[in-house]
C-alpha atoms as a PDB file:
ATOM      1  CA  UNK A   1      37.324  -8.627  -4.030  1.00  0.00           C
ATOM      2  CA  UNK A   2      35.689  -7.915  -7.290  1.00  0.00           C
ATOM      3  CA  UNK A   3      33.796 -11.372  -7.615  1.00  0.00           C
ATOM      4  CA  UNK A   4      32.710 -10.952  -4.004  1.00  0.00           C
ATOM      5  CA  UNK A   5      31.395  -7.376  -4.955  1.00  0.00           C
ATOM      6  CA  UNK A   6      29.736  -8.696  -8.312  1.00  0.00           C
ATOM      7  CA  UNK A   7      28.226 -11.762  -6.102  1.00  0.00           C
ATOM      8  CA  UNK A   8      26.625  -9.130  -3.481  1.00  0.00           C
ATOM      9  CA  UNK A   9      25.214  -7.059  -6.936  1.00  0.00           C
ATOM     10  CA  UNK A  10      23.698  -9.501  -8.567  1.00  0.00           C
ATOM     11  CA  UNK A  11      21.886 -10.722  -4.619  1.00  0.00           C
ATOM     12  CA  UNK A  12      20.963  -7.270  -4.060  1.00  0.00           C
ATOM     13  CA  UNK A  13      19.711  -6.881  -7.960  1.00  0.00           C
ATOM     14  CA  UNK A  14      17.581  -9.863  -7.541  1.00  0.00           C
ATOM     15  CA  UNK A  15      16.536  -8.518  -4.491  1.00  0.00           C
ATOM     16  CA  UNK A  16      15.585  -5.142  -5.540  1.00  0.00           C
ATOM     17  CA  UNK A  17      13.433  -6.295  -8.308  1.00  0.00           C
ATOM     18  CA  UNK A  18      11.286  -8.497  -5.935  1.00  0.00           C
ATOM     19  CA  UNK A  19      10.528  -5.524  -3.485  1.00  0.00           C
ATOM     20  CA  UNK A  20       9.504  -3.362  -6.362  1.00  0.00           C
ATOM     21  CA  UNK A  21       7.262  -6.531  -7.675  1.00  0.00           C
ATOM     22  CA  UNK A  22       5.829  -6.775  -3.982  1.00  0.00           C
ATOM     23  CA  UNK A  23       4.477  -2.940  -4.040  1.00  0.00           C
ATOM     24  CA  UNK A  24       0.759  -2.451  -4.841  1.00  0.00           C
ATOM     25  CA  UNK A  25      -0.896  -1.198  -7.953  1.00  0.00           C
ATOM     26  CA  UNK A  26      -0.573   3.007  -7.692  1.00  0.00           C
ATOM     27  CA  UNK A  27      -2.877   3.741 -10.974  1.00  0.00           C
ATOM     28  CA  UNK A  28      -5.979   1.898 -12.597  1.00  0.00           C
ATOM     29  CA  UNK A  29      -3.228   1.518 -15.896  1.00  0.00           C
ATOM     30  CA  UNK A  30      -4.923   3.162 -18.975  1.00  0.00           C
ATOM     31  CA  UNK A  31      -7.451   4.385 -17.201  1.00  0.00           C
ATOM     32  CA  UNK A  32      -4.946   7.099 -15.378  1.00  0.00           C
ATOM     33  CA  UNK A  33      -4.462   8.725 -18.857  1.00  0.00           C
ATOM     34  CA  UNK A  34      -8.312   9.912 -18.914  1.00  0.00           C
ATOM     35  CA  UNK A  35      -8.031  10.574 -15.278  1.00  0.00           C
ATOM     36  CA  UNK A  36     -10.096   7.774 -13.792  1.00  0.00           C
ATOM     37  CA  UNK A  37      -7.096   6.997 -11.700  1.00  0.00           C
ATOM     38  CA  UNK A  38      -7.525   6.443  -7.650  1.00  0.00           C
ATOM     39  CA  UNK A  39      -4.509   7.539  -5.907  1.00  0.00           C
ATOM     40  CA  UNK A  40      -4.489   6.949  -1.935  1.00  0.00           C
ATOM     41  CA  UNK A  41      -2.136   9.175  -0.828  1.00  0.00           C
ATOM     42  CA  UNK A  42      -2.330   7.393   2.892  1.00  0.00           C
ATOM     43  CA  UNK A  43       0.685   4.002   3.457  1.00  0.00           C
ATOM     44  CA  UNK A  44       0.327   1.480   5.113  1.00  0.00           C
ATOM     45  CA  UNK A  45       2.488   0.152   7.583  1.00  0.00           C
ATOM     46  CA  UNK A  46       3.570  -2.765   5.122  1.00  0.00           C
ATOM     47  CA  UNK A  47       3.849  -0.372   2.360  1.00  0.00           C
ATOM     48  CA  UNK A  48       6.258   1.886   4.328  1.00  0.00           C
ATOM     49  CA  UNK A  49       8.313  -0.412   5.352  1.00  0.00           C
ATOM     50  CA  UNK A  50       8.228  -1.329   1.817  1.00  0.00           C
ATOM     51  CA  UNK A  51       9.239   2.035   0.633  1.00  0.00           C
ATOM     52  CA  UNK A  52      12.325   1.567   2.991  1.00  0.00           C
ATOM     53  CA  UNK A  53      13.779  -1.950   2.057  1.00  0.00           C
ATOM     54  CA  UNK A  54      13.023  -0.735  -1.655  1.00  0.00           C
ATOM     55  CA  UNK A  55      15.125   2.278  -0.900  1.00  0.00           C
ATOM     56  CA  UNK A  56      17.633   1.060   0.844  1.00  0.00           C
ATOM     57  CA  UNK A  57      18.536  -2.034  -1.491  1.00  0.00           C
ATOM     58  CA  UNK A  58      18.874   0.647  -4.281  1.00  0.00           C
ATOM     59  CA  UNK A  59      20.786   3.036  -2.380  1.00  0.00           C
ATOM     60  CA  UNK A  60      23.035  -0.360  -1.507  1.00  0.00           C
ATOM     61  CA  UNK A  61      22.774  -1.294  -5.346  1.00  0.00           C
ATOM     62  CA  UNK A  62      23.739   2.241  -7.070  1.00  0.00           C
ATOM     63  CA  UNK A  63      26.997   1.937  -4.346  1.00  0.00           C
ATOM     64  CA  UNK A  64      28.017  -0.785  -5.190  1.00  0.00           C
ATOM     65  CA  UNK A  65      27.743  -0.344  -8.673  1.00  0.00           C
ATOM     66  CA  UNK A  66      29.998   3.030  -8.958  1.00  0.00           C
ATOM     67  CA  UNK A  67      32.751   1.079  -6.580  1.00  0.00           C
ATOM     68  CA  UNK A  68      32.695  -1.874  -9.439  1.00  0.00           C
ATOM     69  CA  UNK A  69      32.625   1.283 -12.359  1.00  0.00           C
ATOM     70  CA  UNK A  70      35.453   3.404 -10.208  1.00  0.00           C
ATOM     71  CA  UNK A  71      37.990   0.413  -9.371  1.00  0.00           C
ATOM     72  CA  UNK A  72      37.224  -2.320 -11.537  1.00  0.00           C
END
């Protein structure tokens, strides 16, 4: 049980990182600091759905972790 759960963590991990990878640019990088940032507040519908497998995979993640902390 506990190798299966550290197999699905480490899948999900490697996961995770790749969605947040896929997510466009929010800030101009130094440039925020003066304020020369653009911001578009509006998603798209790739973006969204984004935001959801992102979230999800973390929620999934963060679970998984605290059963492996709690029990193992």
């Amino acid at each position: 049980m506990k190798s299966l759960l550290l197999g699905i963590e480490f899948l999900i991990g490697i996961a995770l990182v790749a969605c947040v990878l896929f997510h466009s640019p929010k800030g101009e990088g130094l440039g925020a600091i003066g304020g020369q940032a653009r911001m578009f507040s509006a998603q798209k519908g790739i973006e969204s759905g984004l935001n959801r497998v992102t979230t999800g995979l973390a929620i999934v993640f963060m679970t998984i972790a605290a059963l492996l902390g709690f029990f193992f």
